[in-house]
Protein backbone atom coordinates (compact mmCIF):
# COMPACT_ATOMS: atom_id res chain seq x y z
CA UNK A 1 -0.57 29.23 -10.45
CA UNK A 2 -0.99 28.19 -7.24
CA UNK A 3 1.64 26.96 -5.29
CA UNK A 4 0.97 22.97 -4.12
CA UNK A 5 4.13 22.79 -2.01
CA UNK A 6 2.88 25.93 0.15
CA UNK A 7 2.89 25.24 4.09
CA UNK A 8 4.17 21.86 3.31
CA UNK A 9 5.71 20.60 6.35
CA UNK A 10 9.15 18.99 6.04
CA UNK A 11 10.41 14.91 5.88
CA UNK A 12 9.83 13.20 8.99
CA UNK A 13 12.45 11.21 10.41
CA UNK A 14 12.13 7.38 10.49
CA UNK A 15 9.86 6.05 13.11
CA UNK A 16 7.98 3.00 14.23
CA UNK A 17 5.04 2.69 12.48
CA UNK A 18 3.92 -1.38 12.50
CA UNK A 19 4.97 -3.36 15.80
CA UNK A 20 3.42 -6.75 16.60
CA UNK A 21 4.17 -8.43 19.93
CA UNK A 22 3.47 -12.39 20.02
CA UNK A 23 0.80 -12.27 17.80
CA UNK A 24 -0.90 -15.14 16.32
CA UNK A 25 -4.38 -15.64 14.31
CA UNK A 26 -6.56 -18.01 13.18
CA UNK A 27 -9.59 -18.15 11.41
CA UNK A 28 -12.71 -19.43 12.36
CA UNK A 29 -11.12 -20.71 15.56
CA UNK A 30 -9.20 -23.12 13.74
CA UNK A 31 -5.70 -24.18 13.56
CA UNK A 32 -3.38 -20.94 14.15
CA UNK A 33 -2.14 -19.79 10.71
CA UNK A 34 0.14 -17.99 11.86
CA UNK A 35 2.69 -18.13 15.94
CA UNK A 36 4.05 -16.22 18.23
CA UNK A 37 4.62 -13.27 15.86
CA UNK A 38 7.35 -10.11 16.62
CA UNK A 39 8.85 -7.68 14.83
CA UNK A 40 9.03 -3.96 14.36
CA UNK A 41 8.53 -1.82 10.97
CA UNK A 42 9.77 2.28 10.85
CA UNK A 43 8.65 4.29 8.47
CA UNK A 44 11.07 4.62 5.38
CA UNK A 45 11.60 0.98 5.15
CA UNK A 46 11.09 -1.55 1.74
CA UNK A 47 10.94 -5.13 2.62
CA UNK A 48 9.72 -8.06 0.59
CA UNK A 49 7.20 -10.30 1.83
CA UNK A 50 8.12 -13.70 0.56
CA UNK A 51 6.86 -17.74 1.47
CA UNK A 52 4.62 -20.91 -0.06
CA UNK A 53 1.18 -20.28 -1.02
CA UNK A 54 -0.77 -20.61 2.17
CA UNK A 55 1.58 -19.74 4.59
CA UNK A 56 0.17 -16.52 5.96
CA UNK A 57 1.28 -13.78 3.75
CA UNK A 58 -2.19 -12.25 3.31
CA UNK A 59 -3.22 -13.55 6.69
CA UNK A 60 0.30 -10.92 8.01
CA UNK A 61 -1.28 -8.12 5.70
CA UNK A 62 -4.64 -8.76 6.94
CA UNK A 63 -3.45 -8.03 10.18
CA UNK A 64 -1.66 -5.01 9.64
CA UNK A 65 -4.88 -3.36 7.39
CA UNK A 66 -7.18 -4.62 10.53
CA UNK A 67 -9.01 -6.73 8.37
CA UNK A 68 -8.41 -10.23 10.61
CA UNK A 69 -8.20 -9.31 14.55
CA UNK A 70 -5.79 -10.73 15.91
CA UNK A 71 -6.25 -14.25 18.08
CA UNK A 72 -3.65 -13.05 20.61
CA UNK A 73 -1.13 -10.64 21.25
CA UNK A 74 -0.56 -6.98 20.55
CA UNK A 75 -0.19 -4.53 16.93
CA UNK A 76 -0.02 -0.98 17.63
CA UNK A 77 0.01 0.72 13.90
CA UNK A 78 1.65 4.25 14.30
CA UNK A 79 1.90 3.76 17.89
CA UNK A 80 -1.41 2.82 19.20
CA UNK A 81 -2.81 -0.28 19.70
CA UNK A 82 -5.36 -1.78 17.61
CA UNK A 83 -7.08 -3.67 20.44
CA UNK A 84 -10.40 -2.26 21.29
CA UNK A 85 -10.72 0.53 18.52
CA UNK A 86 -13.92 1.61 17.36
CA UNK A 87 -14.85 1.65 13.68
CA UNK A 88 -14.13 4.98 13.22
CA UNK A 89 -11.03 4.72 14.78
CA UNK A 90 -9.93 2.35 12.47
CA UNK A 91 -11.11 4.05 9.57
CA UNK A 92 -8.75 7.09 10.61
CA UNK A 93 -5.74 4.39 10.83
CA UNK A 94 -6.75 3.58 7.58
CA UNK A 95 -6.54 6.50 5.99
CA UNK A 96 -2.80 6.03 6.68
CA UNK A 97 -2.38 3.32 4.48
CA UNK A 98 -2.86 1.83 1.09
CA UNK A 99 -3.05 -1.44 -0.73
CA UNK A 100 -2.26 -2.33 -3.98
CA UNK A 101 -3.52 -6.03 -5.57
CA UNK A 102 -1.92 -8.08 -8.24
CA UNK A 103 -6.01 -7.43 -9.58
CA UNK A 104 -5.86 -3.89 -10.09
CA UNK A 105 -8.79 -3.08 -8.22
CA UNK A 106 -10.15 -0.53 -10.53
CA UNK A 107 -13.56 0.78 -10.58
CA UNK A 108 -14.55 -0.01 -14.11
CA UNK A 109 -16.93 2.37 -14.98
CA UNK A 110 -14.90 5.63 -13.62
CA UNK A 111 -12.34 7.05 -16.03
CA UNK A 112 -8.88 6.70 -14.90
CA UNK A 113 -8.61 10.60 -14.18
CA UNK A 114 -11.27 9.75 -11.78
CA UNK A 115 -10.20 6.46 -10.04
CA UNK A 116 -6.87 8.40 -9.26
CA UNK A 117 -9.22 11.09 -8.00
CA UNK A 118 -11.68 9.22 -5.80
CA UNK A 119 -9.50 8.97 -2.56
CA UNK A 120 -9.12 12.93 -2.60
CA UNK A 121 -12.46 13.56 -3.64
CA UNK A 122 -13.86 11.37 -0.30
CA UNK A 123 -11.56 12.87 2.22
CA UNK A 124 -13.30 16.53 0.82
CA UNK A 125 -10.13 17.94 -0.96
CA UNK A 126 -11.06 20.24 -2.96
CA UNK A 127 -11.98 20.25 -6.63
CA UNK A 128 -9.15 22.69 -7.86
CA UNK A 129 -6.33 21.23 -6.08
CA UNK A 130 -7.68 17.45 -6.63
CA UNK A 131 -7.27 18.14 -10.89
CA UNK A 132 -3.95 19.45 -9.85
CA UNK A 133 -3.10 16.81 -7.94
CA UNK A 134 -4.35 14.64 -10.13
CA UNK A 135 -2.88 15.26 -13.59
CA UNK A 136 0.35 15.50 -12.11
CA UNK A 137 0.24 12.09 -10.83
CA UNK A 138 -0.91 10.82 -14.31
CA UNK A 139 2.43 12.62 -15.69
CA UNK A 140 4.80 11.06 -13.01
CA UNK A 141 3.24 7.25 -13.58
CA UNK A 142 3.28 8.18 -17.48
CA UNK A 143 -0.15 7.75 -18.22
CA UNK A 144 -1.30 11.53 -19.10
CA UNK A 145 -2.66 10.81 -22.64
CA UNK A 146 -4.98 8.01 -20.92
CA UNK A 147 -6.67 10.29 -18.49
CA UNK A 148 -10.33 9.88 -20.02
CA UNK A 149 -9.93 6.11 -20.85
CA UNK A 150 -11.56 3.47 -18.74
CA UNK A 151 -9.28 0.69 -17.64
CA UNK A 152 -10.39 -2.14 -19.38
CA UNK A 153 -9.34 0.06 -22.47
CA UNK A 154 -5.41 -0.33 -20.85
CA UNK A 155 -3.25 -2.81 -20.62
CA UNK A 156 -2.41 -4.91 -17.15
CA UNK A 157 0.84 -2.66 -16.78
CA UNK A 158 -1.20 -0.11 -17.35
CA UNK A 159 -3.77 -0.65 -15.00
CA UNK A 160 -1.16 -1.41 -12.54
CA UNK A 161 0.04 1.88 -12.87
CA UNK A 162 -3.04 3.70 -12.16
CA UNK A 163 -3.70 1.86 -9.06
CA UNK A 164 -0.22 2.52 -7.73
CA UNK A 165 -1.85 6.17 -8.61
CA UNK A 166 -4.21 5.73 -6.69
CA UNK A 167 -2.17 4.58 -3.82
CA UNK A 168 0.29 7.32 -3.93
CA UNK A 169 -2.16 10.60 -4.25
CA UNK A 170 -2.72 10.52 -1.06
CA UNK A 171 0.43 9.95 -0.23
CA UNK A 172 0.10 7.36 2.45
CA UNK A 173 2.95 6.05 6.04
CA UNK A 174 2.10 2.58 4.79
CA UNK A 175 1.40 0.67 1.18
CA UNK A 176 0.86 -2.95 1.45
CA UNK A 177 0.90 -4.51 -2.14
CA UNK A 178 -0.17 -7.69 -2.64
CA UNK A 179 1.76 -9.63 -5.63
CA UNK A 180 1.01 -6.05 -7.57
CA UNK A 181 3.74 -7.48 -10.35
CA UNK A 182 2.23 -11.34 -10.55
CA UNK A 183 0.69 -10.69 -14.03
CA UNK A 184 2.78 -8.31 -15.12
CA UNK A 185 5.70 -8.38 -17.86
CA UNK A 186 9.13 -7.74 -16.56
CA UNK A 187 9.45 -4.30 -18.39
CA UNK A 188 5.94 -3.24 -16.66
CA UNK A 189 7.31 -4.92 -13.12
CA UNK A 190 10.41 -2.95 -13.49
CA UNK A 191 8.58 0.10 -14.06
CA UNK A 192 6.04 -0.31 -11.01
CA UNK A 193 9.31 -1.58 -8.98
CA UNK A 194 10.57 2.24 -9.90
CA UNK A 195 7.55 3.97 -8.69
CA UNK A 196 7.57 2.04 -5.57
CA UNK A 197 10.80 2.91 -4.58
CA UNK A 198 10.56 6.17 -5.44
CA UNK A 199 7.52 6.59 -3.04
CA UNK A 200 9.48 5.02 -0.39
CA UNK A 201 12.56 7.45 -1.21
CA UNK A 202 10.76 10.36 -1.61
CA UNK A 203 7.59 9.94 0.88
CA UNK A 204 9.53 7.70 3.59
CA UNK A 205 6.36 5.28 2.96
CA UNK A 206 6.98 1.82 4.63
CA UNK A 207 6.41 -0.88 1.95
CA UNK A 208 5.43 -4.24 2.34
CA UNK A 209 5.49 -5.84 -0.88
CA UNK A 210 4.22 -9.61 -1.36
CA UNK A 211 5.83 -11.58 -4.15
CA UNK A 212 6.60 -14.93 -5.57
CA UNK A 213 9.35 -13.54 -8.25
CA UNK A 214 12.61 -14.78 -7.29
CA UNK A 215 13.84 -12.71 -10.12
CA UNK A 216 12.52 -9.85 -8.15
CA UNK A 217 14.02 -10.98 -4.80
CA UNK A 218 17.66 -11.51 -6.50
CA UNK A 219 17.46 -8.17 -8.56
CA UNK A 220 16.66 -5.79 -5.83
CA UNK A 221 18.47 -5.78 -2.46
CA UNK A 222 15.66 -5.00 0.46
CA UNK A 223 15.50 -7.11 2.91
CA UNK A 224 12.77 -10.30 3.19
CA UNK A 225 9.97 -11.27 5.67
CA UNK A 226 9.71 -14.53 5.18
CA UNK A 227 6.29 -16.47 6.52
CA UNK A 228 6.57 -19.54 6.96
CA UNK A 229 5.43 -23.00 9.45
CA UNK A 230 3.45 -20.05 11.26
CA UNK A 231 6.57 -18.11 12.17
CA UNK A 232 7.58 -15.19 10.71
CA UNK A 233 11.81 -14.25 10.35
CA UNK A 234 13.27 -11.53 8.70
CA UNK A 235 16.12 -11.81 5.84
CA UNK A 236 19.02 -9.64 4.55
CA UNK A 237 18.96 -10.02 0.85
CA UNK A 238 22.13 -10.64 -0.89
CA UNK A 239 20.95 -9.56 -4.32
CA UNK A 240 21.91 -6.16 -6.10
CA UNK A 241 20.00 -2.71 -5.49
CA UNK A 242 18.57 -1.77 -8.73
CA UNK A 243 18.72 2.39 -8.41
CA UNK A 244 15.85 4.18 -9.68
CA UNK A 245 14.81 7.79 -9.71
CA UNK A 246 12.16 8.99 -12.10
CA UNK A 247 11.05 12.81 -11.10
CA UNK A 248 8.32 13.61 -8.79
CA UNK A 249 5.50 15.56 -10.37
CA UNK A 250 5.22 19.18 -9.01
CA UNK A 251 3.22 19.54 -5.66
CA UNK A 252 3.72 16.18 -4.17
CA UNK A 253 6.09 16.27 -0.83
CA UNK A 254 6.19 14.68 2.53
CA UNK A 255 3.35 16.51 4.01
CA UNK A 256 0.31 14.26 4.08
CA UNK A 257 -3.08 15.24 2.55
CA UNK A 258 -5.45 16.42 5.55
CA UNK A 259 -8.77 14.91 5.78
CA UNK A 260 -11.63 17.78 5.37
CA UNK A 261 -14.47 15.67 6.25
CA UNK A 262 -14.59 12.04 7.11
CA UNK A 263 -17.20 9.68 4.86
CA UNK A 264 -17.88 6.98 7.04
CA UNK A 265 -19.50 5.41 4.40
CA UNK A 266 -17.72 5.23 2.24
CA UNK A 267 -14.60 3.64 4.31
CA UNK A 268 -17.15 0.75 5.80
CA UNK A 269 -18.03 -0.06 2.16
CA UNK A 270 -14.23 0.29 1.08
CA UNK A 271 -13.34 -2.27 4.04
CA UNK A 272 -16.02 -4.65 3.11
CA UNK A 273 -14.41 -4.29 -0.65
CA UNK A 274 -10.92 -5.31 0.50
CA UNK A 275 -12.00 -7.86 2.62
CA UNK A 276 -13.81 -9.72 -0.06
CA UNK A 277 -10.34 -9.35 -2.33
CA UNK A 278 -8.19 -10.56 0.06
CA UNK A 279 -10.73 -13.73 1.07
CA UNK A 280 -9.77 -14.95 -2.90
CA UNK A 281 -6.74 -15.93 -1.08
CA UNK A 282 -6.24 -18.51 1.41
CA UNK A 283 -4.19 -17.95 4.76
């Protein structure tokens, strides 16, 4: 068989991969939603994104995807600044990160084999190693039996679960989920909240994860950014580190998955998708 892990290069040490500098945006030149905005994210990190409805929690995660320019100030994303980049450009800093929503954002009429499969199969991996890939991914969520279902046919934990595939096969420096456990039970939030940190343990992924739970705040200790009366602070939490370490499927490792071709397409259309998503909620 061949070997996935072959030329595989080794963990990367932490590094800077989100840094805003005074940064504020509005929408619509309206009020600014959010001030004034610092801070620097490395790579490795887990932090909970936390604050009222309509403070600016999607507006912060807009910013980082690139979705909402900013009205002022400076993000660099993996050291370069996002001022002035062309569309292609982006779409390559894109490919760098993923997002997970509390809607699933499955393609309904794909099998889950393939919506796990459809970020390889864009980027021109190949066939072979995309099944690999693939059904080793469906072991390590624990969805292996459901690889020909479509996910209406699965349950919102489920679902959940093959989106956070999705996210992971490719194994991106970034995931920005976006209240992924809000309809969730807590058995299927504890089980996503143990794939996420395994990604970030195992990948060094950065992960910003919005949520309203303060059963999840208390129960795990990563820290908080907290949005709030346009500012944003950040938070030691005081609650206990739930440890988690289900195995890693064979041929996954820190080495990310290089592009063979690029589909512009399909990453203007993808944008356009996750724009719409996020515009369900305000600021």
């Amino acid at each position: 068989m061949e070997n996935l892990l072959d030329n595989v290069a080794p963990k990367s040490a932490p590094r800077n991969v989100i840094s805003f500098a005074n940064v504020a945006a509005r929408y619509d030149g309206g009020a600014e939603v959010l001030s004034d905005v610092s801070f620097n994210i490395n790579s490795h990190s887990f932090y909970f994104l936390n604050g009222a409805s309509g403070a600016g929690k999607t507006t912060l995660l807009r910013l980082i995807y690139h979705l909402l320019p900013q009205s002022r100030g400076q993000i660099k994303l993996f050291g370069k600044s996002t001022a002035g980049l062309s569309r292609d450009e982006i779409a390559d800093i894109r490919r760098k990160m993923a997002i997970v929503f509390q809607e699933y954002s499955l393609i309904s009429h794909l099998s889950v084999f393939d919506n796990i499969a459809l970020p390889l199969r864009v980027r021109g991996t190949s066939e072979s190693y995309t099944k690999k890939l693939v059904a080793r991914t469906l072991q390590w969520v624990g969805l292996s039996q459901y690889a020909n279902a479509l996910p209406l046919n699965l349950s919102g934990g489920q679902q959940q679960r093959v989106a956070v595939a999705r996210a992971i096969i490719t194994q991106p420096e970034i995931l920005l989920a976006d209240e992924p456990t809000g309809n969730l039970d807590d058995e299927s939030a504890t089980k996503l909240m143990e794939l996420f940190i395994q990604m970030n343990k195992s990948f060094g992924t950065a992960i910003i994860m919005a949520t309203h739970s303060q059963k999840m705040l208390d129960s795990y200790g990563f820290p908080r950014i907290i949005v709030g009366d346009r500012k944003v602070t950040f938070k030691e939490s005081s609650g206990r580190k739930i440890i988690t370490d289900p195995p890693l499927p064979d041929g996954f490792g820190a080495a990310r998955i290089t592009p063979l071709k690029k589909d512009k397409t399909y990453f203007s259309n993808l944008s356009t998708d996750l724009e719409k998503q996020f515009e369900d909620i305000a600021g």
